[in-house]
Protein backbone atom coordinates (compact mmCIF):
# COMPACT_ATOMS: atom_id res chain seq x y z
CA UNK A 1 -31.66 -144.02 -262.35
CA UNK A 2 -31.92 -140.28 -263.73
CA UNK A 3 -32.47 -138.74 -260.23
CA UNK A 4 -31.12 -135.28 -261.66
CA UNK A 5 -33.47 -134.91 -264.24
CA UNK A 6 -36.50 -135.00 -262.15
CA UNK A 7 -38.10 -131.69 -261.82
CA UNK A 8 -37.41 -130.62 -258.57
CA UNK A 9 -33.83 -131.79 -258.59
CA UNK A 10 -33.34 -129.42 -262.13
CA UNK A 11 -35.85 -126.66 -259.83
CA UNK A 12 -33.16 -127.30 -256.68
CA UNK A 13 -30.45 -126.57 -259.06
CA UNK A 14 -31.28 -123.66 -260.45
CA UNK A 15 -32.70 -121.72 -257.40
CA UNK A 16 -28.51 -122.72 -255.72
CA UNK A 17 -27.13 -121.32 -258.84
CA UNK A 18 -29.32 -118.34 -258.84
CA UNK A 19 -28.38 -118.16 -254.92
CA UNK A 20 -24.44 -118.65 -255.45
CA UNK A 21 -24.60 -115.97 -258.33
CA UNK A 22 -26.09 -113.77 -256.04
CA UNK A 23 -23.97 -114.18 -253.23
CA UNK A 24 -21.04 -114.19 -255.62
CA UNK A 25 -21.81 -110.70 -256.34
CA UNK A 26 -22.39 -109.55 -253.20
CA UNK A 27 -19.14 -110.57 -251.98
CA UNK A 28 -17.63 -108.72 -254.64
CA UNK A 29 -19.87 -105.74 -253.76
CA UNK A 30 -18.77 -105.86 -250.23
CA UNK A 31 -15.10 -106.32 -250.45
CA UNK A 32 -15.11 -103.06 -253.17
CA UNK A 33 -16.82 -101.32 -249.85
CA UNK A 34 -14.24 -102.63 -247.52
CA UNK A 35 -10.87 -101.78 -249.47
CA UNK A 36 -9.69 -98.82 -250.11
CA UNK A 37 -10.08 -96.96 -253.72
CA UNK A 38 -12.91 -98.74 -256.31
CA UNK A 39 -12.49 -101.80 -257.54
CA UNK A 40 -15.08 -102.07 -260.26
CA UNK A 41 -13.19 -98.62 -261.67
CA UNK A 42 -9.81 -100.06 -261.56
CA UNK A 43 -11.07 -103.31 -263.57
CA UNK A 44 -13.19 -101.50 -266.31
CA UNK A 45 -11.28 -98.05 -266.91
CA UNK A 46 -7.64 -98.12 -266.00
CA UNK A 47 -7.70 -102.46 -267.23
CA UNK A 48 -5.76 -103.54 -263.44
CA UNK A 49 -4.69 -106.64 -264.44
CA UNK A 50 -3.64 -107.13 -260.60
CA UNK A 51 -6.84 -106.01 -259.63
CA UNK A 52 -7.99 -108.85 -261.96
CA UNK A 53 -6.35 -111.31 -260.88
CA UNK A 54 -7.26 -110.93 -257.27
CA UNK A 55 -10.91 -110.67 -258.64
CA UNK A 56 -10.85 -113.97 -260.00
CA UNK A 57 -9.41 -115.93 -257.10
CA UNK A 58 -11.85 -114.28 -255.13
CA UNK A 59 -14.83 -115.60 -257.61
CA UNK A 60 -13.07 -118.95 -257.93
CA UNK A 61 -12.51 -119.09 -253.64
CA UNK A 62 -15.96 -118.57 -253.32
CA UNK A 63 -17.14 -120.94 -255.82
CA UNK A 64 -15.55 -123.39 -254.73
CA UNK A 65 -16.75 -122.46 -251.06
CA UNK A 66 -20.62 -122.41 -252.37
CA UNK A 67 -20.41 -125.60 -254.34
CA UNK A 68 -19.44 -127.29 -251.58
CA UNK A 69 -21.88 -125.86 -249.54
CA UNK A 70 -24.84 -127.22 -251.88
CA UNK A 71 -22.98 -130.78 -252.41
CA UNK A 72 -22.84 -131.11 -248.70
C-alpha cells in the first residue's frame, strides 16, 4: 500500500536526486565552457537578469528532462 516508504524505494530516491543534482550542475558547468564570456560572473557580480533567466529555463529544461528519465 505504502510502496514509497519502503527503504530502498526512499534509498532509490535519493541516490536519482543526488544524480539529477549532479548532472544539473554539470550541465551548467559545461554550457559556461561552451559560450562565450562567464556565466557564473555575469549572474553573481554584474546581477544579469537575462543571464538569469536563461539559467533557470535551462535548470527547469533539464529537470523536467531528468524526472522523466527516473519516472520512466
Amino acid at each position: 500500500m505504502l510502496d514509497y516508504l519502503k527503504p530502498t524505494a526512499l534509498v532509490g530516491t535519493f541516490v536519482y536526486s543526488l544524480l539529477g543534482v549532479a548532472f544539473m550542475v554539470f550541465t551548467f558547468w559545461l554550457i559556461d565552457k561552451l559560450t562565450p564570456g562567464d556565466l557564473w560572473k555575469e549572474l553573481i557580480e554584474h546581477r544579469n537578469q537575462a543571464v538569469a533567466t536563461v539559467a533557470a529555463g535551462l535548470f527547469i529544461a533539464m529537470a523536467i528532462i531528468i524526472a522523466a528519465a527516473i519516472v520512466g
